[in-house]
Protein backbone atom coordinates (compact mmCIF):
# COMPACT_ATOMS: atom_id res chain seq x y z
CA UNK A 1 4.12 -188.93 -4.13
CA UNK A 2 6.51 -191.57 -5.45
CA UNK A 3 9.77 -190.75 -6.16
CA UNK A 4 12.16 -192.18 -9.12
CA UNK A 5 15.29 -193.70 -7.83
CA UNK A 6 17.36 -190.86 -8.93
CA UNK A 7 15.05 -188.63 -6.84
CA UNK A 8 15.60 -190.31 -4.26
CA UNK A 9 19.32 -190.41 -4.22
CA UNK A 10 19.33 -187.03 -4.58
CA UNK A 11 17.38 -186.42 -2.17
CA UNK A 12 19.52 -188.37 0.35
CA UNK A 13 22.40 -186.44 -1.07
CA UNK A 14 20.94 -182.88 -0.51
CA UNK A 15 19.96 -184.72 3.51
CA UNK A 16 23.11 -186.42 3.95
CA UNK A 17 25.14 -182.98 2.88
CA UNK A 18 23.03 -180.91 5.53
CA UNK A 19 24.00 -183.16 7.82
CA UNK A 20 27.98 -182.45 7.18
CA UNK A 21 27.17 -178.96 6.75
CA UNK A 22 25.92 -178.75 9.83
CA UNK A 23 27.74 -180.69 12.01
CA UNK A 24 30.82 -178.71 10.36
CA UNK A 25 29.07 -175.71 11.29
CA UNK A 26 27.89 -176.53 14.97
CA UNK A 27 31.08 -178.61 15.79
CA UNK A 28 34.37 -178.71 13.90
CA UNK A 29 34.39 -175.04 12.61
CA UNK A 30 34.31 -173.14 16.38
CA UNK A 31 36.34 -176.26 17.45
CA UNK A 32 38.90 -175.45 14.53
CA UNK A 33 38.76 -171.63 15.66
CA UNK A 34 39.13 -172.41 19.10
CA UNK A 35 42.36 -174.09 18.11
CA UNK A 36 43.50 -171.24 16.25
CA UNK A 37 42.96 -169.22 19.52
CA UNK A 38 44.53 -171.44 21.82
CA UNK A 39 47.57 -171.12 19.08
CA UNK A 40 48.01 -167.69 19.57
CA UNK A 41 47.78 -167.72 23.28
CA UNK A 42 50.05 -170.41 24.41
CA UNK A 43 53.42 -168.45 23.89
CA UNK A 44 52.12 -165.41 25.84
CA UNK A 45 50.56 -167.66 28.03
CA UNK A 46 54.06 -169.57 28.23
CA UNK A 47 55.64 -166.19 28.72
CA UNK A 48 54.01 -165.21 31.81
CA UNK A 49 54.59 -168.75 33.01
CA UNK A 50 58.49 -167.54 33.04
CA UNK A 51 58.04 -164.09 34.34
CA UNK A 52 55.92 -165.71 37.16
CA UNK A 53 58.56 -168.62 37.76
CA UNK A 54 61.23 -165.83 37.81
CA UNK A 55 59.28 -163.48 40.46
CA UNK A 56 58.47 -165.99 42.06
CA UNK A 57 62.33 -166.98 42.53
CA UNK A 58 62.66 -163.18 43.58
CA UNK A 59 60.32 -163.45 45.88
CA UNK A 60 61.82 -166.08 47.49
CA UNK A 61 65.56 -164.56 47.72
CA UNK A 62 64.05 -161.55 48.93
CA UNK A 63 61.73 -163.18 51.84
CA UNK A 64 64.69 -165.47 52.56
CA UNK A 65 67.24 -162.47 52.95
CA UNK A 66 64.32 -160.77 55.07
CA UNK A 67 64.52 -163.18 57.73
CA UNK A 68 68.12 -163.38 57.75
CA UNK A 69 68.16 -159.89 58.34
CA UNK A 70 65.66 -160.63 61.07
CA UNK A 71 67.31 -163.08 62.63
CA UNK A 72 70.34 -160.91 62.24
CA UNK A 73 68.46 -157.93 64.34
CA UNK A 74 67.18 -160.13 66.58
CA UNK A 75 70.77 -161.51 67.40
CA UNK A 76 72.29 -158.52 68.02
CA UNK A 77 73.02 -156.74 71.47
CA UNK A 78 70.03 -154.97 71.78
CA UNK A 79 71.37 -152.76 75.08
CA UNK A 80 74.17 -151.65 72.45
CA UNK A 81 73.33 -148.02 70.98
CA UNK A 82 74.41 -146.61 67.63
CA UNK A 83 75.22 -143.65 68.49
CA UNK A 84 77.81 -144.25 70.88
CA UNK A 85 79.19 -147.02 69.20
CA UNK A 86 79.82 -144.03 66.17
CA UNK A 87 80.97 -141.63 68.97
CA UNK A 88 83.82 -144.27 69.85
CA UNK A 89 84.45 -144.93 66.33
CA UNK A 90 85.03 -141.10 65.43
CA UNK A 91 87.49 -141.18 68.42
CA UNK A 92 89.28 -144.62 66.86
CA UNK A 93 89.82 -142.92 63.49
CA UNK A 94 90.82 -139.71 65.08
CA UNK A 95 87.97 -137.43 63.78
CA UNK A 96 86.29 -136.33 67.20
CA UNK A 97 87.62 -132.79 66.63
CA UNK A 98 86.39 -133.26 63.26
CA UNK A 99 83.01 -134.26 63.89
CA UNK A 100 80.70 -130.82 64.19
CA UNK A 101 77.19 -132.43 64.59
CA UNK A 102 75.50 -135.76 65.72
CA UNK A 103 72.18 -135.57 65.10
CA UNK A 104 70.21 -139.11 66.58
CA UNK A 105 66.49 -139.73 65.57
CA UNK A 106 64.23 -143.02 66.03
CA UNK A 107 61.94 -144.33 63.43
CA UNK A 108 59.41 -146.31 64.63
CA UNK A 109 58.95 -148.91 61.53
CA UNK A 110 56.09 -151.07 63.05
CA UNK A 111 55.62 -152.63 66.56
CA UNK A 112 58.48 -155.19 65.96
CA UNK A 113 61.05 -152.76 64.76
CA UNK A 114 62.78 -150.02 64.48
CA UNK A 115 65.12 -147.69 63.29
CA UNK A 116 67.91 -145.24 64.67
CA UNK A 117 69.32 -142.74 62.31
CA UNK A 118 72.83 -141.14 63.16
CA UNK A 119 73.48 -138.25 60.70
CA UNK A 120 77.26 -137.09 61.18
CA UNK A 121 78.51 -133.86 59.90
CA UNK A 122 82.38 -134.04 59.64
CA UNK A 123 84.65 -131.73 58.39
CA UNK A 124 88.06 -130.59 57.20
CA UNK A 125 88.48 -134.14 56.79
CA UNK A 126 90.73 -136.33 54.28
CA UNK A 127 89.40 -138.89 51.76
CA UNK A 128 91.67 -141.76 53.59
CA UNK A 129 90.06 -141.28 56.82
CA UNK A 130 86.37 -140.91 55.69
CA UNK A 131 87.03 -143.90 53.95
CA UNK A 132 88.31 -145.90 57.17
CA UNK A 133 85.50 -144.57 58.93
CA UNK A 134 82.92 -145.93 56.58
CA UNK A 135 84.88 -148.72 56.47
CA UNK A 136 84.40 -149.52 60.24
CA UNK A 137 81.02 -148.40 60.40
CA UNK A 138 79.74 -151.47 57.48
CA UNK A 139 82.50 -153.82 58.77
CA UNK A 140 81.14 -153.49 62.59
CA UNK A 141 80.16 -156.63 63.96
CA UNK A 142 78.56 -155.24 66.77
CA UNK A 143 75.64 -153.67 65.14
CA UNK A 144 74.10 -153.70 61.99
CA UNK A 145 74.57 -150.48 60.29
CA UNK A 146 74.47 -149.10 56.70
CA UNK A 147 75.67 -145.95 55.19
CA UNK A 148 72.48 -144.60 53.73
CA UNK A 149 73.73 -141.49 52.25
CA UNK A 150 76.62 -139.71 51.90
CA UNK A 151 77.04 -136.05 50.55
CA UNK A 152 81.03 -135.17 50.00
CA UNK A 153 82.20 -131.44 49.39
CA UNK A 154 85.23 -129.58 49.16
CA UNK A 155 86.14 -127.63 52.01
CA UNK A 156 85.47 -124.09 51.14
CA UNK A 157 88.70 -123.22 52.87
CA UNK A 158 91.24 -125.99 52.40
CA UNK A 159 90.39 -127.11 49.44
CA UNK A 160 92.83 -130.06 50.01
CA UNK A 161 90.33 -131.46 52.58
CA UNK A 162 86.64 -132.30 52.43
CA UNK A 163 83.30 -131.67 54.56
CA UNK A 164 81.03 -134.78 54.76
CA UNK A 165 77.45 -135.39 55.92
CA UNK A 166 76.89 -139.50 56.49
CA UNK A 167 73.72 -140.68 57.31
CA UNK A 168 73.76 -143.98 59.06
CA UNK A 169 70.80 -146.53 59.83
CA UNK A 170 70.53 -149.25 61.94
CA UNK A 171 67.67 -151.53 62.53
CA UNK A 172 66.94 -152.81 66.11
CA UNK A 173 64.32 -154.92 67.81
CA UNK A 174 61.50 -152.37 69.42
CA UNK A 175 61.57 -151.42 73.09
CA UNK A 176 58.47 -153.33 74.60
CA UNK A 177 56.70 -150.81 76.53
CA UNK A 178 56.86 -151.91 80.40
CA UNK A 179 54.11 -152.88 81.77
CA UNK A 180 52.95 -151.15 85.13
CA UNK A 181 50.98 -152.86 87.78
């Protein structure tokens, strides 16, 4: 079968445009949607890249103030006891006669640490001296301590003066248990 010449350019035409269609169809058109993807995605992408890079900043500041306040523990006078360091504090701001209950509890927080909790009832006291008390208790350099919680009330029969429950914690190294031979 010959062909004329005008056949045969056609021909190469009809070839030569399956070719581009083709090649356009196998590589520029997912290549061209893959673009449009990527498009979309980089600024969420680029927004958990900030959220990241800001927890990750968090993370730090919090790990970092974790082993001050382990270092902090660790430093501290570990014979010293909170709950007579509050008795003698009650007696410094002249509210032993006000103080009606010392509860004392220990919180085992893992095998490195633990906790005492001091909860204080108080009452038929004045705002000024429940504030110097608190005051002493979170300015104590003896022993780390922190208010936890603190209910106020009105006394129900001097209405001038207030009942209190505090609820102080204090984080200390663990006792090692002694060993016995």
């Amino acid at each position: 079968m010959r062909l004329m010449r005008r056949e045969r350019l056609l021909v190469i035409a009809v070839v030569v445009s399956a070719v581009f269609w083709m090649l356009f169809r196998v590589g520029v058109k997912p290549a061209l949607a893959r673009i449009e993807t990527l498009n979309r995605v980089i600024p969420e992408k680029q927004r958990e890249l900030i959220e990241l890079r800001t927890r990750s900043r968090d993370y730090i500041v919090l790990h970092d103030s974790l082993n001050d306040l382990r270092k902090h523990v660790a430093s501290q006078d570990q014979a010293l006891e909170l709950l007579p360091l509050l008795e003698s504090l009650t007696q410094e701001c002249g509210l032993a006669q006000n103080a009606t209950a010392m509860n004392h509890n220990v919180l085992q927080l893992d095998q490195d640490y633990q906790e005492t909790i001091v909860e204080i009832r108080l009452q038929n006291v004045t705002l000024r001296q429940l504030v110097d008390f608190l005051s002493k208790i979170e300015g104590s350099s003896l022993v780390l301590a922190k208010t936890r919680s603190l209910h106020i009330q009105r006394n129900r029969t001097n209405t001038d003066m207030l009942d209190s429950v505090i609820q102080i914690h204090s984080p200390k190294l663990a006792q090692s248990p002694v060993t016995r031979r």
